[in-house]
C-alpha atoms as a PDB file:
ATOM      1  CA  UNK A   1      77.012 101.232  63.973  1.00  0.00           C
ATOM      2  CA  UNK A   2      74.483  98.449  64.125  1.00  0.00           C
ATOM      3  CA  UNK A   3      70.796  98.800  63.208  1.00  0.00           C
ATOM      4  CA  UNK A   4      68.300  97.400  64.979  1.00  0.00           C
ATOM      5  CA  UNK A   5      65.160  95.589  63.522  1.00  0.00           C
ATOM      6  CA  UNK A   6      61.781  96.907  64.729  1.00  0.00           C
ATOM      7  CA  UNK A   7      60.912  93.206  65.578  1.00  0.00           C
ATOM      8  CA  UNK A   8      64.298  92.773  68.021  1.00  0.00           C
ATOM      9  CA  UNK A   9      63.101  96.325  69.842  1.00  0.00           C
ATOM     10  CA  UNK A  10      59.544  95.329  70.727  1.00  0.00           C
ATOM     11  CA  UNK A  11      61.335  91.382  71.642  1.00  0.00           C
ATOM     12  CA  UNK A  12      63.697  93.494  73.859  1.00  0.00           C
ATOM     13  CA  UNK A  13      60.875  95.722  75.485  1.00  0.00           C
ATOM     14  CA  UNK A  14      58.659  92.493  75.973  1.00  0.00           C
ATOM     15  CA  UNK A  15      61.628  90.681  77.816  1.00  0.00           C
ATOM     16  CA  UNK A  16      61.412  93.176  80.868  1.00  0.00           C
ATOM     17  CA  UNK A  17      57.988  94.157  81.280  1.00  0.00           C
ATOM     18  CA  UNK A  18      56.275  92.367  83.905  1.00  0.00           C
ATOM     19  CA  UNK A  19      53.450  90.419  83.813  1.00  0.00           C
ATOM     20  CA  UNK A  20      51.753  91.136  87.183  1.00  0.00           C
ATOM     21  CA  UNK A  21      50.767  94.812  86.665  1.00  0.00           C
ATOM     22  CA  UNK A  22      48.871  95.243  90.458  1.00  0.00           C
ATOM     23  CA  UNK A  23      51.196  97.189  92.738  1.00  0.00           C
ATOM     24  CA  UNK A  24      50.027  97.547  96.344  1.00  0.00           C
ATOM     25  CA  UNK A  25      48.702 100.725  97.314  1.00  0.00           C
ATOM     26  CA  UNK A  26      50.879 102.781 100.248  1.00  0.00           C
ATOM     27  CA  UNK A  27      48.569 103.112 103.431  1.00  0.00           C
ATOM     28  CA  UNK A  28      48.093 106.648 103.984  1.00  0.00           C
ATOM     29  CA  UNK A  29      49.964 107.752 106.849  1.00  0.00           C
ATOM     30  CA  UNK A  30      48.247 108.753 110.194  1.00  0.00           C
ATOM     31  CA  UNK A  31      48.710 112.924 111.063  1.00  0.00           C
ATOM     32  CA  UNK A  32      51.043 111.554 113.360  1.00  0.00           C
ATOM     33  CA  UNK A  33      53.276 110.082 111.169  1.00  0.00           C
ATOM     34  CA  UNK A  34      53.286 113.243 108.983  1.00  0.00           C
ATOM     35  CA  UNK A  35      56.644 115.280 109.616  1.00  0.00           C
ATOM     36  CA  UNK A  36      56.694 118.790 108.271  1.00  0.00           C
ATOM     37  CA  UNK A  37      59.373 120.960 107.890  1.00  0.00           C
ATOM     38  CA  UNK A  38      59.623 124.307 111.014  1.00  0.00           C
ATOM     39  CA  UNK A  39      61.000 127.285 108.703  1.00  0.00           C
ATOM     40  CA  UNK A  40      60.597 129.795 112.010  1.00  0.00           C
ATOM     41  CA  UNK A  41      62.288 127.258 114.363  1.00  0.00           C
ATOM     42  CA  UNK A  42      64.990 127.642 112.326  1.00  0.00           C
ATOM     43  CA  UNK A  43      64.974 131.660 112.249  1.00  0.00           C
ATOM     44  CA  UNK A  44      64.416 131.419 115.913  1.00  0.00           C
ATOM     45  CA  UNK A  45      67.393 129.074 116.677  1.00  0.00           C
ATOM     46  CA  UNK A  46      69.690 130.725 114.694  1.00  0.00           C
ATOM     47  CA  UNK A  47      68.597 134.705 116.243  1.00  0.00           C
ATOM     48  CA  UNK A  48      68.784 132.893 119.607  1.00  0.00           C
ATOM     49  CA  UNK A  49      72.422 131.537 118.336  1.00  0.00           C
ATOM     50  CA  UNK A  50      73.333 135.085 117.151  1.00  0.00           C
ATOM     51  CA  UNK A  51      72.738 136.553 120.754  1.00  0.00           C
ATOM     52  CA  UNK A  52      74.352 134.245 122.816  1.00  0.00           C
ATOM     53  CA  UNK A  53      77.335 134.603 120.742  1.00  0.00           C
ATOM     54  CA  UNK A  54      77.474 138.329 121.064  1.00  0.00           C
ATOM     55  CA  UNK A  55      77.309 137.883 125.186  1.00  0.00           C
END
């Protein structure tokens, strides 16, 4: 197993750290944009589901 130097680690870590550190910032989305998840649609589709299979 080879050992390496502290000096070839922080070489190593410098080689793929970027220089430009400002990232855009996401625009926040608009309310419309927002989906959100319907837990009682669900319930409702699948009761609904379970009665027209029993017809």
């Amino acid at each position: 197993m080879r050992r390496v130097s502290p000096t070839q680690k922080a070489i190593n870590n410098l080689i793929f750290r970027t220089t430009c550190r400002k990232s855009r910032k996401k625009p926040i989305p608009t309310a419309s944009q927002i989906t959100t998840f319907d837990y009682v649609g669900g319930l409702l589709r699948a009761k609904w589901d379970r009665m027209r299979t029993a017809r």
